[in-house]
Protein backbone atom coordinates (compact mmCIF):
# COMPACT_ATOMS: atom_id res chain seq x y z
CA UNK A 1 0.00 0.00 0.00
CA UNK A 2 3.19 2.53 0.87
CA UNK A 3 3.52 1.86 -2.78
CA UNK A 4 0.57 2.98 -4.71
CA UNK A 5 0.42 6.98 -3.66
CA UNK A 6 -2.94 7.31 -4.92
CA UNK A 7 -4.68 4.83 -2.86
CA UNK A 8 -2.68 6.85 0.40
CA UNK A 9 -4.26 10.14 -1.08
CA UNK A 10 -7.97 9.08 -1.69
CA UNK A 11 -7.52 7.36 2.12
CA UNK A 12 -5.96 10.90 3.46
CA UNK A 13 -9.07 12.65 1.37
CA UNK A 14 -11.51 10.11 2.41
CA UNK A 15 -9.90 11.14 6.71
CA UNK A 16 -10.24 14.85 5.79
CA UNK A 17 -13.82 14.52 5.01
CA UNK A 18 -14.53 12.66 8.20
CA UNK A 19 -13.09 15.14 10.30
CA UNK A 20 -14.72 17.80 9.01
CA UNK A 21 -17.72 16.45 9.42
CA UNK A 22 -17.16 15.61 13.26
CA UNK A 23 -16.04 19.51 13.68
CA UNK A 24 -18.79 20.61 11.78
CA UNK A 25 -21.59 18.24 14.17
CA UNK A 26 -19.52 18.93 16.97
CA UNK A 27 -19.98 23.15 16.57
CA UNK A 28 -23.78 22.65 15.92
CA UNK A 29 -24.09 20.98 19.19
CA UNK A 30 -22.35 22.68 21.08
CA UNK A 31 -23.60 25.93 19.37
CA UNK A 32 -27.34 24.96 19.23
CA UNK A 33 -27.86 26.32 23.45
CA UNK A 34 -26.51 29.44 22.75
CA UNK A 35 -28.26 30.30 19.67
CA UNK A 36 -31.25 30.14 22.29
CA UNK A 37 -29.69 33.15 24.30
CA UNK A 38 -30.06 35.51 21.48
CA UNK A 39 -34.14 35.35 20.93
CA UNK A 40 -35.38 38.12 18.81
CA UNK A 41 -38.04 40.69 21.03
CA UNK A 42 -38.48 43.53 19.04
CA UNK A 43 -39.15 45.04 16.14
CA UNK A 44 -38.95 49.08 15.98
CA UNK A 45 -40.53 51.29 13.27
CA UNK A 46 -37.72 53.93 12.66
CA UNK A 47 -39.92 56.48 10.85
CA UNK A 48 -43.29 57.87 10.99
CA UNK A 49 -45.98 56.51 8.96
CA UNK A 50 -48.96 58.12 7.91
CA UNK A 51 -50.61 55.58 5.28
CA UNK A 52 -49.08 52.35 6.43
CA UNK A 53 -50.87 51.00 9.79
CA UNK A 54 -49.32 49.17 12.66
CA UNK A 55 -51.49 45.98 12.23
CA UNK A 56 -50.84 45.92 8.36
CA UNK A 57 -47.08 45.34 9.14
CA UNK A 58 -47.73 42.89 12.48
CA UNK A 59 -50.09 40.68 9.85
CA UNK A 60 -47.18 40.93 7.06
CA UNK A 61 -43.96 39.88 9.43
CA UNK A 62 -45.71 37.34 12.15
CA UNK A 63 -45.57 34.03 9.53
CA UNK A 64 -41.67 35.95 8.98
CA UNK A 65 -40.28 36.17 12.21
CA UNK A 66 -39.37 32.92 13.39
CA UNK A 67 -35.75 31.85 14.25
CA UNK A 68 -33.64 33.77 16.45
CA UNK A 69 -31.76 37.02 16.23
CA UNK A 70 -29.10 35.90 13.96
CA UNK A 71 -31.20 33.29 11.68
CA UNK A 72 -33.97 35.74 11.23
CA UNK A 73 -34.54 36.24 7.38
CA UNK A 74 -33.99 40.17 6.92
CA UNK A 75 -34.58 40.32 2.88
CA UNK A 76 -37.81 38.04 3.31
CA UNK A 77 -39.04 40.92 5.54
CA UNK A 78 -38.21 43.00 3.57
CA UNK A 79 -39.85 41.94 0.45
CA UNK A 80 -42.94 41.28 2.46
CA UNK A 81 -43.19 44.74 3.53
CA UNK A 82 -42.79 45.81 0.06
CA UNK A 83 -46.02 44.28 -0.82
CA UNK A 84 -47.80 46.75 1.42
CA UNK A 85 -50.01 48.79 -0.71
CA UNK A 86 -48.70 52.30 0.08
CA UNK A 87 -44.76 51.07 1.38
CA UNK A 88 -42.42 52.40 -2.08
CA UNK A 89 -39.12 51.22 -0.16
CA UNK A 90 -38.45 49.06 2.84
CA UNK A 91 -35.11 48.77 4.64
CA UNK A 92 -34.80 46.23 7.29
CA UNK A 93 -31.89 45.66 9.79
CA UNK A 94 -30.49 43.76 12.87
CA UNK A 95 -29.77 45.79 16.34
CA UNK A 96 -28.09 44.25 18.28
CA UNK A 97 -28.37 42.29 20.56
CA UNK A 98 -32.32 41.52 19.93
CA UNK A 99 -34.27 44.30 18.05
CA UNK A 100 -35.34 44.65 14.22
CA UNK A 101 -35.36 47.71 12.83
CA UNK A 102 -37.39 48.77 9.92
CA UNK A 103 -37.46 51.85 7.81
CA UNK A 104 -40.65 52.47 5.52
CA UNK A 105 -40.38 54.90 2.77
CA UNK A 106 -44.42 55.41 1.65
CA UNK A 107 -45.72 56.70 -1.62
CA UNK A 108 -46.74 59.88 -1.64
CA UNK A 109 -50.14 60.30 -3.92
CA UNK A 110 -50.05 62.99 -6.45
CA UNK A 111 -52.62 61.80 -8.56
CA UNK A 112 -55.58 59.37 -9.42
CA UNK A 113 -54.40 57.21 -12.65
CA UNK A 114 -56.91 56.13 -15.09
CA UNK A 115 -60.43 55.87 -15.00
CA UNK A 116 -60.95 54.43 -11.19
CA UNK A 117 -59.99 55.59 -7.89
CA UNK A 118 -57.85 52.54 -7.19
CA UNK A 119 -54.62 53.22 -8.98
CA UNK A 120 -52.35 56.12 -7.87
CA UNK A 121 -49.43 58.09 -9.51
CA UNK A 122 -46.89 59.00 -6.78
CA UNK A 123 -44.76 61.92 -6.32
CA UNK A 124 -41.74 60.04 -8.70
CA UNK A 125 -44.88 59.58 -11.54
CA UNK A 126 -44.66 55.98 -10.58
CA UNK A 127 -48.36 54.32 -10.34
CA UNK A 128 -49.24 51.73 -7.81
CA UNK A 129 -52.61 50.25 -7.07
CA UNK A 130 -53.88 51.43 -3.61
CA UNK A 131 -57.24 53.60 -2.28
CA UNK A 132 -56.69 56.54 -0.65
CA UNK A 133 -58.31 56.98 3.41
CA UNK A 134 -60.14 59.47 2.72
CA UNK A 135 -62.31 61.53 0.46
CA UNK A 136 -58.78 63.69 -1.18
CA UNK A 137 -59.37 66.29 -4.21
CA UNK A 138 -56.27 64.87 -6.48
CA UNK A 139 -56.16 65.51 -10.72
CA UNK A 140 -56.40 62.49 -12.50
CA UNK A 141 -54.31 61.41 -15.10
CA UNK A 142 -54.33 59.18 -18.26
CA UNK A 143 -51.92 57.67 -21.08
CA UNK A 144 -50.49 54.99 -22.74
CA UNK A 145 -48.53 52.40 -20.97
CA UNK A 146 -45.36 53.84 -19.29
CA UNK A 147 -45.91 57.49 -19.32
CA UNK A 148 -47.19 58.39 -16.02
CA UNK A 149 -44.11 60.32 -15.22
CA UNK A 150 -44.18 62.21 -18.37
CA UNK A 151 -48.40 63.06 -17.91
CA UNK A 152 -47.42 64.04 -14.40
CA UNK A 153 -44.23 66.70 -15.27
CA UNK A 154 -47.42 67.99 -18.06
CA UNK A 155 -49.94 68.45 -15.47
CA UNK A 156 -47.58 70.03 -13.59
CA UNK A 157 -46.28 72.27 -16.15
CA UNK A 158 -49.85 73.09 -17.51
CA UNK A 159 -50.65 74.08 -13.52
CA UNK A 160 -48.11 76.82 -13.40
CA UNK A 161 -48.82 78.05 -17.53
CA UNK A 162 -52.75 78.54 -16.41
CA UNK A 163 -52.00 80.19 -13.14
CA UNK A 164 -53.30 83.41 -14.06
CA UNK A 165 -56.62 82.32 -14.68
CA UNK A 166 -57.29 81.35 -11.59
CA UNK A 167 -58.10 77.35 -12.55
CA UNK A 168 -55.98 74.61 -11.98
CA UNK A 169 -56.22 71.23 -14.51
CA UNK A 170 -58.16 68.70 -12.63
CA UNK A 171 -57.37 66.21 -15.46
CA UNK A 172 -54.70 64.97 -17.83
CA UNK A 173 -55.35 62.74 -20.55
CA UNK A 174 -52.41 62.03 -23.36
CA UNK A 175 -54.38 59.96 -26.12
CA UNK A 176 -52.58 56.97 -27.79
CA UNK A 177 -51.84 59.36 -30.63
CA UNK A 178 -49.71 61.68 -27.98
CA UNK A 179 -52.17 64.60 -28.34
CA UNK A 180 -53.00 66.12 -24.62
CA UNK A 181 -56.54 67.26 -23.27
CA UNK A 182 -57.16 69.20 -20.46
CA UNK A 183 -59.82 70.03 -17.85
CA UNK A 184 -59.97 72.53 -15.85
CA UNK A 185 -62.15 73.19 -12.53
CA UNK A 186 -64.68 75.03 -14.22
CA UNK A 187 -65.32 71.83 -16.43
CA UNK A 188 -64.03 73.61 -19.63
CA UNK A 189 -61.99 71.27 -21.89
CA UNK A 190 -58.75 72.43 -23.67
CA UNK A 191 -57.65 70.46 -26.93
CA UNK A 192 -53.75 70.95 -27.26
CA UNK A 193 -53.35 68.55 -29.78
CA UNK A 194 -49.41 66.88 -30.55
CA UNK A 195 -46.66 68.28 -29.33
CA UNK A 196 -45.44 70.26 -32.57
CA UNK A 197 -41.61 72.46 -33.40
CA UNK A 198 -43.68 75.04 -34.71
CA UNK A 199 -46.43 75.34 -32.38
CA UNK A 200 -45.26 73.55 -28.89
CA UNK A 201 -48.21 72.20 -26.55
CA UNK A 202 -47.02 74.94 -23.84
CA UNK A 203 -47.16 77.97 -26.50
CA UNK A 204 -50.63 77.22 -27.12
CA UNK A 205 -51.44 76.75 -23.96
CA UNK A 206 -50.14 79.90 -23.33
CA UNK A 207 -52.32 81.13 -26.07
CA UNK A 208 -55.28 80.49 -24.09
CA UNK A 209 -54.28 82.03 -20.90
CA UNK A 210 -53.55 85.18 -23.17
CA UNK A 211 -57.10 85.24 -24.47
CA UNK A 212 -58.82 83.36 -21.28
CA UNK A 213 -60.54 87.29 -19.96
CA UNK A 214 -62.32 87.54 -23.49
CA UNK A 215 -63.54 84.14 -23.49
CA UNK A 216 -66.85 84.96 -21.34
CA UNK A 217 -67.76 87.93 -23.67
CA UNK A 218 -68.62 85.47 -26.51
CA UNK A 219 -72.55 86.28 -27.65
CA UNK A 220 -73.12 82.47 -27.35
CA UNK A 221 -72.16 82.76 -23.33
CA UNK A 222 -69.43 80.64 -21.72
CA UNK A 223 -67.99 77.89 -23.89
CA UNK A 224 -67.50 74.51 -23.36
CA UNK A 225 -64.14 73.43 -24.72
CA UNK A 226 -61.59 75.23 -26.45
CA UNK A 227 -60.01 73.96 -29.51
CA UNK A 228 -55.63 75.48 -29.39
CA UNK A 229 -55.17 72.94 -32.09
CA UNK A 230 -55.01 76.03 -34.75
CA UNK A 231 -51.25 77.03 -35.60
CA UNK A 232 -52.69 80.65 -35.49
CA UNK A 233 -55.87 81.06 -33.11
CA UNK A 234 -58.47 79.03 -31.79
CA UNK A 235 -61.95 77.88 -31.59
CA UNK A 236 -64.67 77.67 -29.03
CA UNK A 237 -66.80 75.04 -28.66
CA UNK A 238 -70.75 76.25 -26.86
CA UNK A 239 -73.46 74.22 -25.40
CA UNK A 240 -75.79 74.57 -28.11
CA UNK A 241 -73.37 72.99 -31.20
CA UNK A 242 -72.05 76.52 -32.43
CA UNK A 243 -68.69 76.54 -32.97
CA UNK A 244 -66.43 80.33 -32.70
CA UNK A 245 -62.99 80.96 -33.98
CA UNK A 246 -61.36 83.50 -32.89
CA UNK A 247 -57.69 84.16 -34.55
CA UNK A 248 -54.81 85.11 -32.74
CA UNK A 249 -51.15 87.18 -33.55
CA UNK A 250 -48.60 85.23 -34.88
């Protein structure tokens, strides 16, 4: 046998592996009693919440936190939490020697999205499905598939362009053909149309807040939507089906 070295080195291989493994049993029992001195007792809310209740995140974490301080599953709770309805972010960490601390960043609603109440378009234009607490005046906005963010900059923009008429846009909508209507608290709709190099949406918005103190002195009365689609000028729409156009300066 001193003679054949590979039948020495499987047997030194074969001793290796059997020590290991009587280290390895040997730490887990002699471990196994003091992983019971390090229980987990708390978990701490770091930050104040204002959408997210306490029993919401009890009900997420109580099938979670099993196991002790140290075997507790910290990106499990934090995934969880990040289910929550109104929770954008959740950090989670160990404090020693037995607390879990979590950090909850919520949305922050700055819009209804579509045609319900049960989607929402946060402050970062990102839309997530949740219903708000309370009765809350919020615009609502509308467009293809991915460009909340860009409606919500708009409706922002728009807000500050219409400023001096004294009525804020209380809806968005960018059609599938990227032309942008407006509504504003009075009910009166404004068509901008595309967004154009000659003629950009904002300009003609403009437009209309330049000729918004004439619009009431129209013989057919206050209209009901305004047409800024016009490269030069616009057109009112009234109740009755008579249509006005009224040209502007280029």
């Amino acid at each position: 046998m001193w003679h054949k070295p590979h039948l020495l080195t499987a047997i030194a291989d074969l001793l290796f592996l059997a020590g290991a493994a009587a280290l390895l049993v040997a730490a887990v029992i002699w471990g196994a009693p003091r992983w019971r001195l390090y229980p987990l007792n708390e978990v701490r809310v770091a930050n104040e919440l204002h959408q997210v209740r306490r029993w919401e995140i009890e009900q997420t974490l109580r099938v979670l936190l099993h196991g002790n301080f140290f075997t507790v599953n910290i990106e499990a709770l934090r995934l969880a939490l990040e289910q929550l309805p109104w929770v954008r972010r959740a950090e989670v960490w160990r404090r020693w020697p037995s607390q879990v601390e979590i950090r909850i960043e919520e949305h922050r609603a700055a819009a209804f999205w579509g045609d319900g109440n049960d989607r929402l378009v946060n402050t970062y234009g990102e839309i997530f499905a949740a219903t708000l607490p309370r009765e809350t005046s919020l615009p609502k906005l509308s467009g293809p598939t991915g460009t909340s963010a860009e409606v919500l900059l708009r409706h922002e923009e728009f807000a500050k362009i219409l400023q001096p008429t004294g009525h804020l846009p209380v809806q968005v909508v960018l059609s599938p053909r990227q032309a942008w209507v407006l509504k504003l608290e009075d009910g009166l709709l404004i068509e901008l149309g595309r967004e154009q190099a000659k003629a950009p949406v904002r300009t003609r918005l403009q437009r209309f807040v330049d000729h918004y103190p004439t619009l009431s002195a129209s013989p057919h009365g206050q209209p009901i939507a305004v047409d800024m689609r016009y490269p030069n000028g616009f057109a009112l729409r009234f109740a009755a089906g008579t249509v006005q156009e009224v040209k502007g300066k280029k």
